[in-house]
C-alpha atoms as a PDB file:
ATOM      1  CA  UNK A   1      87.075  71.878 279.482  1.00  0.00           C
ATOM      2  CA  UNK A   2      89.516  72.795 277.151  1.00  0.00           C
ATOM      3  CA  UNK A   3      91.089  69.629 276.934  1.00  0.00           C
ATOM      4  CA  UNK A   4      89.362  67.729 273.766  1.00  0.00           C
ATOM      5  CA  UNK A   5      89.029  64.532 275.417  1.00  0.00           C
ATOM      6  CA  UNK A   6      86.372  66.185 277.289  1.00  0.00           C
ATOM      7  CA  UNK A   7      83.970  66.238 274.575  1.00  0.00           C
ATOM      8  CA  UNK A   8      82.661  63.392 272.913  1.00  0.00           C
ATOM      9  CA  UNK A   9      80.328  64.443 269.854  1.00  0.00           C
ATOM     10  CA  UNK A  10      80.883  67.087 267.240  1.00  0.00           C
ATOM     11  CA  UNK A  11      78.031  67.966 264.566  1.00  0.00           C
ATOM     12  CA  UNK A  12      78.911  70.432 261.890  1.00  0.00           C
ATOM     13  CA  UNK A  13      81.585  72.116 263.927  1.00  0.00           C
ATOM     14  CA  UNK A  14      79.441  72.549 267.292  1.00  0.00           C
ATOM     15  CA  UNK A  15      81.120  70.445 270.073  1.00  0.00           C
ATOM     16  CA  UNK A  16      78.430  68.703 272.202  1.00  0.00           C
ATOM     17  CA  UNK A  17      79.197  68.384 276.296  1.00  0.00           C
ATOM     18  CA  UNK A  18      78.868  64.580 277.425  1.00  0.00           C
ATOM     19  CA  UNK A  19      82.089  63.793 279.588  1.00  0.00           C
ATOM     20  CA  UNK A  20      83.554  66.246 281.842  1.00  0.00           C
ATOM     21  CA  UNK A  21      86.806  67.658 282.835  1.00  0.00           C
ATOM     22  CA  UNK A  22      87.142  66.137 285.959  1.00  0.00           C
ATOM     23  CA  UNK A  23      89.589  68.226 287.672  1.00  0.00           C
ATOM     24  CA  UNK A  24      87.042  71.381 286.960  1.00  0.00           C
ATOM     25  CA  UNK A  25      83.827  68.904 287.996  1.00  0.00           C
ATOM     26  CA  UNK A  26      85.942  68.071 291.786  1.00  0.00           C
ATOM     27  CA  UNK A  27      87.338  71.379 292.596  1.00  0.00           C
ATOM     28  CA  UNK A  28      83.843  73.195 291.796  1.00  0.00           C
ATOM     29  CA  UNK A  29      81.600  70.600 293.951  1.00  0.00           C
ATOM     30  CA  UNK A  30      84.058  70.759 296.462  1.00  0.00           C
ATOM     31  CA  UNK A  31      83.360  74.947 296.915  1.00  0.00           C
ATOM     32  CA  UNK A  32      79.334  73.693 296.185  1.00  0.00           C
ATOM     33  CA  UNK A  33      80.121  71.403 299.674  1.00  0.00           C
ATOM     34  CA  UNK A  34      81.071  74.581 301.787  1.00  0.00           C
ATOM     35  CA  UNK A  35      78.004  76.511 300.272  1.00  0.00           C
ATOM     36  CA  UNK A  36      75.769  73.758 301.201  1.00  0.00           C
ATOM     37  CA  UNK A  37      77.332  73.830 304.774  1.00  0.00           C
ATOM     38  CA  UNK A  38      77.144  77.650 304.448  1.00  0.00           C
ATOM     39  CA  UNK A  39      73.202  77.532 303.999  1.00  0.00           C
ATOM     40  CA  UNK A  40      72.681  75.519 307.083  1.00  0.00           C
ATOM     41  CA  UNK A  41      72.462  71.696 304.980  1.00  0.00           C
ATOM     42  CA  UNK A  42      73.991  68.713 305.165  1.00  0.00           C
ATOM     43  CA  UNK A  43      76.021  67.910 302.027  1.00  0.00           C
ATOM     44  CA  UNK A  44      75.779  64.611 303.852  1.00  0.00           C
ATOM     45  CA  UNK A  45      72.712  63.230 303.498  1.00  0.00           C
ATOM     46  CA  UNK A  46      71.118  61.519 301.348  1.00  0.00           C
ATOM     47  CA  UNK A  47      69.359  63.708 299.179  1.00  0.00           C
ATOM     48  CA  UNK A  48      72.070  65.784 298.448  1.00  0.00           C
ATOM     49  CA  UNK A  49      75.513  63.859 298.453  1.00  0.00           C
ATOM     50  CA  UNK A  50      75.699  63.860 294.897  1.00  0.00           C
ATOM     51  CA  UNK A  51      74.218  67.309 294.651  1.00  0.00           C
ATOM     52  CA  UNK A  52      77.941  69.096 294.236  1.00  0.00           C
ATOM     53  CA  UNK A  53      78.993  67.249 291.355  1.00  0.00           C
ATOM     54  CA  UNK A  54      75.516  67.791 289.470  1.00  0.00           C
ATOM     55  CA  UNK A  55      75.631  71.300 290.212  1.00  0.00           C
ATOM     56  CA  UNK A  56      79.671  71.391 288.854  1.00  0.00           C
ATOM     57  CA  UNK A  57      78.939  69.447 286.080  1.00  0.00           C
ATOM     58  CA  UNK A  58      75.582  71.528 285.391  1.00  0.00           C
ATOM     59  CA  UNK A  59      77.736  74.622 285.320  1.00  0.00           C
ATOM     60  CA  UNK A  60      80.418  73.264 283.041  1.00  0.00           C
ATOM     61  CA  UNK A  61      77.614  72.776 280.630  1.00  0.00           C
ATOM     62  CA  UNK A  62      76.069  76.145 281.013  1.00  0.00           C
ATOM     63  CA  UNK A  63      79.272  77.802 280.058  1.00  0.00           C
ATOM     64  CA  UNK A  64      81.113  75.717 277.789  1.00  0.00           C
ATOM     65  CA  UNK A  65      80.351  78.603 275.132  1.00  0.00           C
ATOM     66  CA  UNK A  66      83.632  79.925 276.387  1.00  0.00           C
ATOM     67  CA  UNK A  67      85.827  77.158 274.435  1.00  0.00           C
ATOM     68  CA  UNK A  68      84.154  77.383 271.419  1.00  0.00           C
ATOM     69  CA  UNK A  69      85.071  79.851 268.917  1.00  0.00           C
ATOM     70  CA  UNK A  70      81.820  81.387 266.906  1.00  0.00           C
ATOM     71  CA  UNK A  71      83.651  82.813 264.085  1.00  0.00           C
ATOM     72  CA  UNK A  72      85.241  79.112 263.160  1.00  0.00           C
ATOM     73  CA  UNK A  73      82.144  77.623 263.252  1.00  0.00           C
ATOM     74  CA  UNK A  74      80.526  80.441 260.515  1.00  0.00           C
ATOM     75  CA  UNK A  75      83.279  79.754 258.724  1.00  0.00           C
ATOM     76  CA  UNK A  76      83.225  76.534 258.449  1.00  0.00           C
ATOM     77  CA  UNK A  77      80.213  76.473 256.504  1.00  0.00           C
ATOM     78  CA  UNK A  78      80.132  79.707 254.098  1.00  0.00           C
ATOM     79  CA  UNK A  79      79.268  79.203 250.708  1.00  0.00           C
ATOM     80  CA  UNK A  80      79.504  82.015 247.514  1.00  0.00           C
ATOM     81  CA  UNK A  81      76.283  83.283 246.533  1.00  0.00           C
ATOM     82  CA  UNK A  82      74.848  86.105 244.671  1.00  0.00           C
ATOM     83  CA  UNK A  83      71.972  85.665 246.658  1.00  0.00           C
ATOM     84  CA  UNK A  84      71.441  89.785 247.909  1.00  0.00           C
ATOM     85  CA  UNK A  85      67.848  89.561 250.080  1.00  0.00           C
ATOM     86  CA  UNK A  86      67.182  89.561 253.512  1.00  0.00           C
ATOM     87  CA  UNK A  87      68.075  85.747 254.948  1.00  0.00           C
ATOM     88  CA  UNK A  88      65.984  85.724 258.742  1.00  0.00           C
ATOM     89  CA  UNK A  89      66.343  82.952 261.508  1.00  0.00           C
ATOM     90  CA  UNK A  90      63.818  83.554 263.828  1.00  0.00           C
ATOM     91  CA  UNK A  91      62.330  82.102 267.186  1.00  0.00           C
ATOM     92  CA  UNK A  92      65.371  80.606 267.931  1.00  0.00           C
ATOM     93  CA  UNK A  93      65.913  79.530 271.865  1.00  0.00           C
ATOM     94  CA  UNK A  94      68.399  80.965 274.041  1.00  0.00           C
ATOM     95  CA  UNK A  95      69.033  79.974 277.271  1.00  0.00           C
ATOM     96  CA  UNK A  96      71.818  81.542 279.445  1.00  0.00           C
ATOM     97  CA  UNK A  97      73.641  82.049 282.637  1.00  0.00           C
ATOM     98  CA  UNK A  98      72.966  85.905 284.132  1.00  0.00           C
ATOM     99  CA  UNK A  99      76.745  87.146 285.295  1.00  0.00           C
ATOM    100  CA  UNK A 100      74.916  89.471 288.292  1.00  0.00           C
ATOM    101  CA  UNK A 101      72.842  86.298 290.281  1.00  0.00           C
ATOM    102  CA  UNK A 102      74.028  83.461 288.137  1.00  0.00           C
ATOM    103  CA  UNK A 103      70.233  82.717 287.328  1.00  0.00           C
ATOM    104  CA  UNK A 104      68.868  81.423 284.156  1.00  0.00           C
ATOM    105  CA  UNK A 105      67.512  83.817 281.549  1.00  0.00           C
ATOM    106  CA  UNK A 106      65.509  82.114 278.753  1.00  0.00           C
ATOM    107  CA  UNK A 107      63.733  83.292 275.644  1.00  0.00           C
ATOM    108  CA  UNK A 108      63.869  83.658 271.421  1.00  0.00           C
ATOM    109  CA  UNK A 109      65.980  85.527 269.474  1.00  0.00           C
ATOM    110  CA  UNK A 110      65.538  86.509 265.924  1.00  0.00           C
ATOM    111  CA  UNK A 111      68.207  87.081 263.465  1.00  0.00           C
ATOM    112  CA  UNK A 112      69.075  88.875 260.038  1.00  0.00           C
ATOM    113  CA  UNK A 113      71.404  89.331 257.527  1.00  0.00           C
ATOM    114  CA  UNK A 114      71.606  90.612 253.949  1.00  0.00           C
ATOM    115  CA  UNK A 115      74.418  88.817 251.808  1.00  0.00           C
ATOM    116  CA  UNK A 116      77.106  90.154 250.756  1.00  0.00           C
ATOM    117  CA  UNK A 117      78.862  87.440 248.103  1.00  0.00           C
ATOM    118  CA  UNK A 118      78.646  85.061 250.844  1.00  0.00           C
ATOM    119  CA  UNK A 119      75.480  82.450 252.814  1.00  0.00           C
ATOM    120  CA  UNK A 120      76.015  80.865 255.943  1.00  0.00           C
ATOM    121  CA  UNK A 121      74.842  77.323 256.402  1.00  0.00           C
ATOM    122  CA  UNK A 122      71.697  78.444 258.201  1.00  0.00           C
ATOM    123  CA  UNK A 123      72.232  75.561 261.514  1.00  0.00           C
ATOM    124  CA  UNK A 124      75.350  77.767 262.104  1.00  0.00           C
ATOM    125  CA  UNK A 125      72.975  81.059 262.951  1.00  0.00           C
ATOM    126  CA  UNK A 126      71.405  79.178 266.053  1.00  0.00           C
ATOM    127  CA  UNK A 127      74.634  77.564 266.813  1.00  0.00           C
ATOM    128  CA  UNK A 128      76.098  80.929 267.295  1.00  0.00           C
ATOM    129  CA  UNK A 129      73.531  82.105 269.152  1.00  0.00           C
ATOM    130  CA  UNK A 130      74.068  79.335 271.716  1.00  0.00           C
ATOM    131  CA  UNK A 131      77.946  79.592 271.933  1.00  0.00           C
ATOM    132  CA  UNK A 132      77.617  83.203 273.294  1.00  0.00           C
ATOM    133  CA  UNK A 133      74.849  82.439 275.630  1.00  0.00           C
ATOM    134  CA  UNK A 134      76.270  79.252 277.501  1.00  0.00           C
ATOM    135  CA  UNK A 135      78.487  81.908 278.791  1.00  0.00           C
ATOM    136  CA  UNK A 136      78.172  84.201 281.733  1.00  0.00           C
ATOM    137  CA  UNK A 137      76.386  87.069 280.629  1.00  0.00           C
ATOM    138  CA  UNK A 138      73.940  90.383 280.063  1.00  0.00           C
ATOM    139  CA  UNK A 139      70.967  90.587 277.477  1.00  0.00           C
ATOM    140  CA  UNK A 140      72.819  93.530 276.074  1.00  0.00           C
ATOM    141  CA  UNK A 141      76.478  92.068 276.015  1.00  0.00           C
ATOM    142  CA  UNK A 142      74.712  88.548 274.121  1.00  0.00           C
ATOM    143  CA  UNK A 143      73.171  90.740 271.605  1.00  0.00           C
ATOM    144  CA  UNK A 144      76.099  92.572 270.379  1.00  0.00           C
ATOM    145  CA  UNK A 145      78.271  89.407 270.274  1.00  0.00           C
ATOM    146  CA  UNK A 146      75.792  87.425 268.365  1.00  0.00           C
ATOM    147  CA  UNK A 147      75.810  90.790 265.718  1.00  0.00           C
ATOM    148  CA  UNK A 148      79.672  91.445 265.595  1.00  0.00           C
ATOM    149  CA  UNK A 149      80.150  88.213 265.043  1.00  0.00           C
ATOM    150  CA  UNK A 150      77.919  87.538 262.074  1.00  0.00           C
ATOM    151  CA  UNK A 151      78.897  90.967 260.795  1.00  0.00           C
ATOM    152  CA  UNK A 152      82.649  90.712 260.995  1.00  0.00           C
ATOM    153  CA  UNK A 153      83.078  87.010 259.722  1.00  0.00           C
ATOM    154  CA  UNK A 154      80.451  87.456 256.992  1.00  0.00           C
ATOM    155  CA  UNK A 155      80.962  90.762 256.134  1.00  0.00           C
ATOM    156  CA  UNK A 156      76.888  91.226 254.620  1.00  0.00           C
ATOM    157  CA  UNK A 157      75.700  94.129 254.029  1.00  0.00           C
ATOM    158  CA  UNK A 158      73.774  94.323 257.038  1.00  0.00           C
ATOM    159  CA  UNK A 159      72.973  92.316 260.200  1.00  0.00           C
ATOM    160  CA  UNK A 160      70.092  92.453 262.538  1.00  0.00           C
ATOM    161  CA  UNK A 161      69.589  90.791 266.326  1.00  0.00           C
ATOM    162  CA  UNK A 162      66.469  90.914 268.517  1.00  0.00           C
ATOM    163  CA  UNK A 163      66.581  89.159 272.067  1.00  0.00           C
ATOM    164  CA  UNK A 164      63.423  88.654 273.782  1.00  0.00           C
ATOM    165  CA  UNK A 165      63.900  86.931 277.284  1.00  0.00           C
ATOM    166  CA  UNK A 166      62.482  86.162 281.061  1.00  0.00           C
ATOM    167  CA  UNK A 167      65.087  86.719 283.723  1.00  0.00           C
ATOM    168  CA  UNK A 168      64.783  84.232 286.886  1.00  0.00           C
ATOM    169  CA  UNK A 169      66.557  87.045 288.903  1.00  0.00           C
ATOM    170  CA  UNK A 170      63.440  89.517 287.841  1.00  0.00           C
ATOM    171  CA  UNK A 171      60.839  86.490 288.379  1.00  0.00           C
ATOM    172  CA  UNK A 172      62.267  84.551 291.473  1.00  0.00           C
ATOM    173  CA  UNK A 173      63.597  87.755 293.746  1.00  0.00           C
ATOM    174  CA  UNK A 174      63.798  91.521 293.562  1.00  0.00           C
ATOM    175  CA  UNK A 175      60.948  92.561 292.522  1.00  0.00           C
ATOM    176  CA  UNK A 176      59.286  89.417 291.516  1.00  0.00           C
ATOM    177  CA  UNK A 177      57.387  90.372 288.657  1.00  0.00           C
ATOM    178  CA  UNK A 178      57.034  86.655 286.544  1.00  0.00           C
ATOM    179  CA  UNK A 179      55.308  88.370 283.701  1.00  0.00           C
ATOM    180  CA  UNK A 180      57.852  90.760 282.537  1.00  0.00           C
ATOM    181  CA  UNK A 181      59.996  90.144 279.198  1.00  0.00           C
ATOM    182  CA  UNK A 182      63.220  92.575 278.365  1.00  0.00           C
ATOM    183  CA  UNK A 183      63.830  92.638 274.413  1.00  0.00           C
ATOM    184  CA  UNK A 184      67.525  94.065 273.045  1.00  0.00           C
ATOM    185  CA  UNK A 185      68.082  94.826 269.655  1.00  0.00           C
ATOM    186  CA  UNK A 186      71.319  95.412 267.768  1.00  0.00           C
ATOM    187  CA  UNK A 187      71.620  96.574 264.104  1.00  0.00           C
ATOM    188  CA  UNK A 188      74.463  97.188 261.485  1.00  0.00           C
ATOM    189  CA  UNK A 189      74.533  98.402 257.471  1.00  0.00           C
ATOM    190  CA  UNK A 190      71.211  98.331 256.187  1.00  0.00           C
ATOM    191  CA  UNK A 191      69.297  97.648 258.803  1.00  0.00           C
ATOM    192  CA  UNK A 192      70.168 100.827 260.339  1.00  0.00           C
ATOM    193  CA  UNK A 193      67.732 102.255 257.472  1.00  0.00           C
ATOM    194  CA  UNK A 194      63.926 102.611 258.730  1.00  0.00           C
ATOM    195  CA  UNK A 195      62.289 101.090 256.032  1.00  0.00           C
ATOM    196  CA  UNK A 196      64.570  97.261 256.733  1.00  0.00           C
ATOM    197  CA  UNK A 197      64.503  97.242 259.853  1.00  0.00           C
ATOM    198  CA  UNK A 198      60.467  97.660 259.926  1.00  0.00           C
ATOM    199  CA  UNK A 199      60.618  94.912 257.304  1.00  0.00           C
ATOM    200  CA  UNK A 200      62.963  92.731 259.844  1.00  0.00           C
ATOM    201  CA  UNK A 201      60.756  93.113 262.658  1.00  0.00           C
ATOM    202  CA  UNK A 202      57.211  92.737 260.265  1.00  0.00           C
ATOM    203  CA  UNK A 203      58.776  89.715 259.569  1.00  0.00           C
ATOM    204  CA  UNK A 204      59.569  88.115 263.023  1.00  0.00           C
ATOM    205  CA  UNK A 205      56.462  89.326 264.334  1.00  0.00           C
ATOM    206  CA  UNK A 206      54.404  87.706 261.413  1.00  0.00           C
ATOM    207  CA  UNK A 207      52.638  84.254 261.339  1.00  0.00           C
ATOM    208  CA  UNK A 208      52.582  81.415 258.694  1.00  0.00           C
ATOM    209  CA  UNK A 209      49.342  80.530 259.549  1.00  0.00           C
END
């Protein structure tokens, strides 16, 4: 993947998966073969003699947060502005790749920052959000990489992450309990104060309507 003939569109900085490395696509379907076999199938038939390469190719999609650096991309797009007020992204998807079962977790996060002298192109927020969670990862681990990296590139004067998500490994085994939702939060500067963060979370809770 990290080989730049492997990707084939780029908007505003975000590189967009359509061709594969196929070295990475072969060697992965060719362990997805002997895990087929493994689970009493037939990587053989029909139905599934294509199944490895989806599945490798599916994967190199799922993580191909991992060659993408979040910092450039916030930095490619920061603009000087005296602008000092709360700027707040919300319901933003996130889909990602738990490290423990390798099961999807999928859900909204909501994101906050106070300026500093500097904006961010407000695309790049979401775009950040998704290069850390096409990774392998945690709730918790996701939500501290989405704030350190808005914090230490932008440098505002406070940043603030909530993750709400359903995890497949919580709904589909263990305890099997489809209903449940796990929300992480992560705070810096100002929003350590009470009275921003209840205006931060008033504000992601609220409706236009």
């Amino acid at each position: 993947m990290s080989n730049p003939t492997d990707f084939n569109e780029e908007l505003d900085g975000y590189v967009k998966i359509d061709q594969y490395n196929t070295q990475h696509v072969e060697r992965v379907a060719n362990h997805y073969r002997d895990i087929l076999e493994a689970l009493g199938e037939d990587p053989n038939r029909e139905g599934l003699l294509k199944t490895p390469e989806r599945v490798a190719k599916a994967l190199q999609f799922l993580t191909h947060g991992y060659d993408i650096d979040a910092a450039e991309v916030l930095r490619g797009a920061m603009f000087e502005e005296e602008y000092s007020q709360m700027v707040v992204v919300k319901d933003i998807e996130v889909y990602s790749m738990c490290e423990h079962h390798m099961l999807p977790f999928f859900g909204k996060a909501h994101i906050a920052y106070i300026p500093n002298g500097h904006i961010v192109g407000l695309s790049k927020i979401p775009r950040v959000v998704d290069i850390y969670a096409r990774r392998l990862q945690v709730q918790e681990r996701l939500t501290n990489e989405i704030r350190d990296c808005i914090q230490q590139t932008l440098n505002p004067a406070g940043v603030a992450v909530v993750i709400e998500c359903k995890h497949m490994c919580m709904a589909m085994r263990g305890v099997q309990k489809q209903n449940s939702v796990t929300t992480t939060s992560a705070f810096t500067g100002a929003f350590q104060n009470d009275v921003t963060r209840s205006e931060f979370l008033r504000l992601i809770t609220a409706s236009l309507d």
